[in-house]
Protein backbone atom coordinates (compact mmCIF):
# COMPACT_ATOMS: atom_id res chain seq x y z
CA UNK A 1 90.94 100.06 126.32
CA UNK A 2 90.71 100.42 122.63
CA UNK A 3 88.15 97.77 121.14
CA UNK A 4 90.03 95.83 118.03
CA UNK A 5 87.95 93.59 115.43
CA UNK A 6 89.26 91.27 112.82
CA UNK A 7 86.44 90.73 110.01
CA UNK A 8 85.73 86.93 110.88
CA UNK A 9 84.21 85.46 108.01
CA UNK A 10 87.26 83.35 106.30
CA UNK A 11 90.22 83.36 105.83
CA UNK A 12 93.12 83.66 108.46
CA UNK A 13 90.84 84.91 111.14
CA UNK A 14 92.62 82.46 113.93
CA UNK A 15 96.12 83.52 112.85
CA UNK A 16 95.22 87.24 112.99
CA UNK A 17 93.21 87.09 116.59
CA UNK A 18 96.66 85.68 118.12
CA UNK A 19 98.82 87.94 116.06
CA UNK A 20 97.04 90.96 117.49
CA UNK A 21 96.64 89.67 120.92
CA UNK A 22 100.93 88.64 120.65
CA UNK A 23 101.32 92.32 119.30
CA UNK A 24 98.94 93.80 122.50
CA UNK A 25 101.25 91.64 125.26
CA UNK A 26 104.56 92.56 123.51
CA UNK A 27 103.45 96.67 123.82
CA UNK A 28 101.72 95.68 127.40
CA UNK A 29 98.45 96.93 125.54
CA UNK A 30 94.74 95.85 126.95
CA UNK A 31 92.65 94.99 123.77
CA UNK A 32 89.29 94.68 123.60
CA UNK A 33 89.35 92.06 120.64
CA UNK A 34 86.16 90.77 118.88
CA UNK A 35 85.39 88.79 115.99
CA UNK A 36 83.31 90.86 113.68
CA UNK A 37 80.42 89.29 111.31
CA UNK A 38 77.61 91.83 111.92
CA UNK A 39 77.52 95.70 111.27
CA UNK A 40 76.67 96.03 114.77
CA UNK A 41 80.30 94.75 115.95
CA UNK A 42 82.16 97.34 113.30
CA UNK A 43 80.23 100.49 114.66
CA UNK A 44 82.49 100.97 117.74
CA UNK A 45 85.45 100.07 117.04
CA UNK A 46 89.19 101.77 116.87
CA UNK A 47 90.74 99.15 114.70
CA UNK A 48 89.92 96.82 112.03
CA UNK A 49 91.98 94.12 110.10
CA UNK A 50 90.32 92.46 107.03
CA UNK A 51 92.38 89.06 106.70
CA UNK A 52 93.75 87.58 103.93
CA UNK A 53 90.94 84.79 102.14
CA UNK A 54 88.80 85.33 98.85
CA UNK A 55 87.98 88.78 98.37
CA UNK A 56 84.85 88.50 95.95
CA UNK A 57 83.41 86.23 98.97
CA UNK A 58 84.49 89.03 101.83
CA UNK A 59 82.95 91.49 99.39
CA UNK A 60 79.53 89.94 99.33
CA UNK A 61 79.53 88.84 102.85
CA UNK A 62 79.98 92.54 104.45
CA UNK A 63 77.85 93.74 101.50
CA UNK A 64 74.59 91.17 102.65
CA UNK A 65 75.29 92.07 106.42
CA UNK A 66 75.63 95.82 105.60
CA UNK A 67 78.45 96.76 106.58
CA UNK A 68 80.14 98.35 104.12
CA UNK A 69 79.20 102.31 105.29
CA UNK A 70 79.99 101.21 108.59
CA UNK A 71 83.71 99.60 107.81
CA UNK A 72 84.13 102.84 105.85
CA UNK A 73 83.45 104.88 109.35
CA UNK A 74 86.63 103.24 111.20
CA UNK A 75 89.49 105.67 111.85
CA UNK A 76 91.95 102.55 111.58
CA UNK A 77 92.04 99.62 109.38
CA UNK A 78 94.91 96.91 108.61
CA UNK A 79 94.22 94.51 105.39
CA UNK A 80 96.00 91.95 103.91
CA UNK A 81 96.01 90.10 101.08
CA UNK A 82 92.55 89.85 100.35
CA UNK A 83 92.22 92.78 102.37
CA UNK A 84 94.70 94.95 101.08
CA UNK A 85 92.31 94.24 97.65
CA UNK A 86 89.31 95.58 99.58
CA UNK A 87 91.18 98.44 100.31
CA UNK A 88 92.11 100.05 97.24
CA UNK A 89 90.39 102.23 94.73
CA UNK A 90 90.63 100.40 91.90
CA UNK A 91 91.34 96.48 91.22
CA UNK A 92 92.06 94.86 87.99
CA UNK A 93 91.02 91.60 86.88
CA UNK A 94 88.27 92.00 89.52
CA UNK A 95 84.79 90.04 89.38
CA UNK A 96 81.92 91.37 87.60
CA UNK A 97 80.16 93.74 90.34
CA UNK A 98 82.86 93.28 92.78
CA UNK A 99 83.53 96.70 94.51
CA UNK A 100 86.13 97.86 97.72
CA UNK A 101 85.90 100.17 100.57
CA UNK A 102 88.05 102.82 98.32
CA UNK A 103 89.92 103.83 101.27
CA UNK A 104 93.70 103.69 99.67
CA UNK A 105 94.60 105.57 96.51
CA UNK A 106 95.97 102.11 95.03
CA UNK A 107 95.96 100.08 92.28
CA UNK A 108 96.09 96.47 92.80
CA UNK A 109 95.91 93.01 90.66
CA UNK A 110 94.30 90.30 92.52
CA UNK A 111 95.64 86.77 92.29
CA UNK A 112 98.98 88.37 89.95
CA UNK A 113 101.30 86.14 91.61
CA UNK A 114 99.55 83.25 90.44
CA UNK A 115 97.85 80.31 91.43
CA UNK A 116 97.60 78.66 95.00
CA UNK A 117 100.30 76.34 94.03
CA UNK A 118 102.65 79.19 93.41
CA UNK A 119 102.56 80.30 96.81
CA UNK A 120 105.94 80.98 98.71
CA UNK A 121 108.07 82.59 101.43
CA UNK A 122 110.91 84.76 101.35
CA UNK A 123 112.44 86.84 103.97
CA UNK A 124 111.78 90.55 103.04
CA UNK A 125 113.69 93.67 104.34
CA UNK A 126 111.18 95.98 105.67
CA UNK A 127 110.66 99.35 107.20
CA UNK A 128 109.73 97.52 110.51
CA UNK A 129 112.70 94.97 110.32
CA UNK A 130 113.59 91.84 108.52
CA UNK A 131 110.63 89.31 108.09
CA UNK A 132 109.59 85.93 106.77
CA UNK A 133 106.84 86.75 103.96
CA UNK A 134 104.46 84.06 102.67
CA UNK A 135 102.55 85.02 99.57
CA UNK A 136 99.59 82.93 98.92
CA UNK A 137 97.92 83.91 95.38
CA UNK A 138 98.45 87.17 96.25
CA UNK A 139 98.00 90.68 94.57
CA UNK A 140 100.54 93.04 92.84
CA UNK A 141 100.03 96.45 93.06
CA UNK A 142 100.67 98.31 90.19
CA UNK A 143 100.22 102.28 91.09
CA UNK A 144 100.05 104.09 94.17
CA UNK A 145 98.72 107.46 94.82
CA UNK A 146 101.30 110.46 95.98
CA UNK A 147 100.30 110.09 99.75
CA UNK A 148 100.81 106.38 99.85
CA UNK A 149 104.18 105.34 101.92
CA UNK A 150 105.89 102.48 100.75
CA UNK A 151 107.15 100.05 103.83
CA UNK A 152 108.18 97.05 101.96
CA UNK A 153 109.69 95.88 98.31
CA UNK A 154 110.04 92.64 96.92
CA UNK A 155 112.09 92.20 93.76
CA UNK A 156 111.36 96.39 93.38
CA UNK A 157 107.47 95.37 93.49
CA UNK A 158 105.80 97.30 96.71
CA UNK A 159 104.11 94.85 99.04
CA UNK A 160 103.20 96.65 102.36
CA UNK A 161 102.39 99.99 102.21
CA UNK A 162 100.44 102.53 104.35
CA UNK A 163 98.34 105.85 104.04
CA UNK A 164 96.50 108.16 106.28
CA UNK A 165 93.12 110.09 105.05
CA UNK A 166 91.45 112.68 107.12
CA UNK A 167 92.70 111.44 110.05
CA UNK A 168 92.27 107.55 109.02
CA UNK A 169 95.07 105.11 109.33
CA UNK A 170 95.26 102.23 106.68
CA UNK A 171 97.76 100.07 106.40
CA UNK A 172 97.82 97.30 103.80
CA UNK A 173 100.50 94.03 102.53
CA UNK A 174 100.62 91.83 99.84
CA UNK A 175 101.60 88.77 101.88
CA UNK A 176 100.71 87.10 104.93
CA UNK A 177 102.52 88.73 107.70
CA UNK A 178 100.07 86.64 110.71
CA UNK A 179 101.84 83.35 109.97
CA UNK A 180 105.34 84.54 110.85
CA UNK A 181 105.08 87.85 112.79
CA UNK A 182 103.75 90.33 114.81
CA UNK A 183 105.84 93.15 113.74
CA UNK A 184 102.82 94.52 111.42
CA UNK A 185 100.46 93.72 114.11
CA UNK A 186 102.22 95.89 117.08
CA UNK A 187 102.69 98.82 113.72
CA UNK A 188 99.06 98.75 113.70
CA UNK A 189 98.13 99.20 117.23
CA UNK A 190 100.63 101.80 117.67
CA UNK A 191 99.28 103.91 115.28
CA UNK A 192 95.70 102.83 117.20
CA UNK A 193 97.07 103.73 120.43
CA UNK A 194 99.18 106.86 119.77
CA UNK A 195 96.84 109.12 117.93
C-alpha cells in the first residue's frame, strides 16, 4: 500500500482527498491517504499533491512547519494551481521573499488569468481525454524547460504539463482538475504505482 498525502492547509483539500480516493477505486488501488500539515506526515510518503489555494500562504505555512527539505525528498508530487506555482523554478510577479520547491524547470505567472471574478470553465482536449477545466485566478506559464512534456493546451497556452528528475515524478496544471475529474488523479497514481 503506497501512503498518499495532500498538503492540507487550504485550499481544495476536500475536493482533492475524494478525487484521489475516486482515482484509487476506479484502478482498484489501496491508498494509504493522509492529510499532511506537519513535516513528520511528508517524510514517508510516495505521493504528494499540493492543492490549488494562495500560494504565498502555502509557502509560509510549509516554510514555519519545516517542511520544505522534506517535500523536496518525495519521489512523486502532483500540484495545481497554487501548486503547480510551488513547483516551478522561477515565478513572476511573485511576493517579496516568496520562494518554491524548484522541482520543475518552469516558468510561471501567478494570478495571469486575472482576478477571482474572472474565473471560468471550458472543456479542454487533453493527453488523458476530454475534460471540464475550471480556472480560478490561475497562473500562465510562460517557458518550459526541454524535459518538460506538455499534456494540455488552452488557446495554444500549456496548462498541464509533467516532468521527471532523477527518478522524481511531477506533474503540474493550471486549472482545477478535482472539481470535475479524476482523470489527473488516476495519471498520478499510476505513475506512483508503476515505477
Amino acid at each position: 500500500m503506497k501512503q498518499i498525502g495532500v498538503l492540507a492547509f487550504h485550499g481544495d483539500v476536500i475536493e482533492h482527498l475524494e478525487a484521489i480516493r475516486e482515482a484509487g477505486k476506479k484502478l482498484g488501488l489501496a491508498i494509504d491517504l493522509i492529510e499532511v500539515r506537519t513535516k513528520e506526515a511528508v517524510d514517508n510518503l510516495d505521493g504528494l499533491i499540493l492543492p490549488g489555494g494562495e500560494s504565498t500562504t502555502l509557502y509560509k505555512l510549509c516554510y514555519q512547519e519545516r517542511m520544505w527539505a522534506a517535500m523536496k525528498q518525495v519521489k512523486a508530487i502532483f500540484g495545481t494551481c497554487a501548486g503547480a506555482i510551488m513547483l516551478a523554478k522561477k515565478i513572476l510577479h511573485k511576493e517579496a521573499g516568496q520562494e518554491t520547491l524548484a522541482l520543475m524547470d518552469v516558468t510561471i505567472d501567478r494570478n495571469a488569468y486575472g482576478r477571482q471574478t474572472e474565473s471560468f470553465e471550458k472543456k479542454i482536449e487533453t493527453k488523458l481525454g476530454l475534460i471540464e477545466a475550471v480556472f480560478i485566478r490561475a497562473p500562465r506559464i510562460k517557458n518550459i524547460g526541454s524535459q518538460v512534456k506538455i499534456l494540455a493546451k488552452n488557446d495554444g497556452e500549456i496548462i498541464a504539463y509533467q516532468q521527471r528528475v532523477d527518478g522524481k515524478f511531477y506533474l503540474a496544471t493550471c486549472f482545477h482538475p478535482e472539481l470535475t475529474t479524476t482523470k489527473f488523479h488516476e495519471y498520478f497514481l499510476k505513475q506512483i504505482y508503476e515505477n
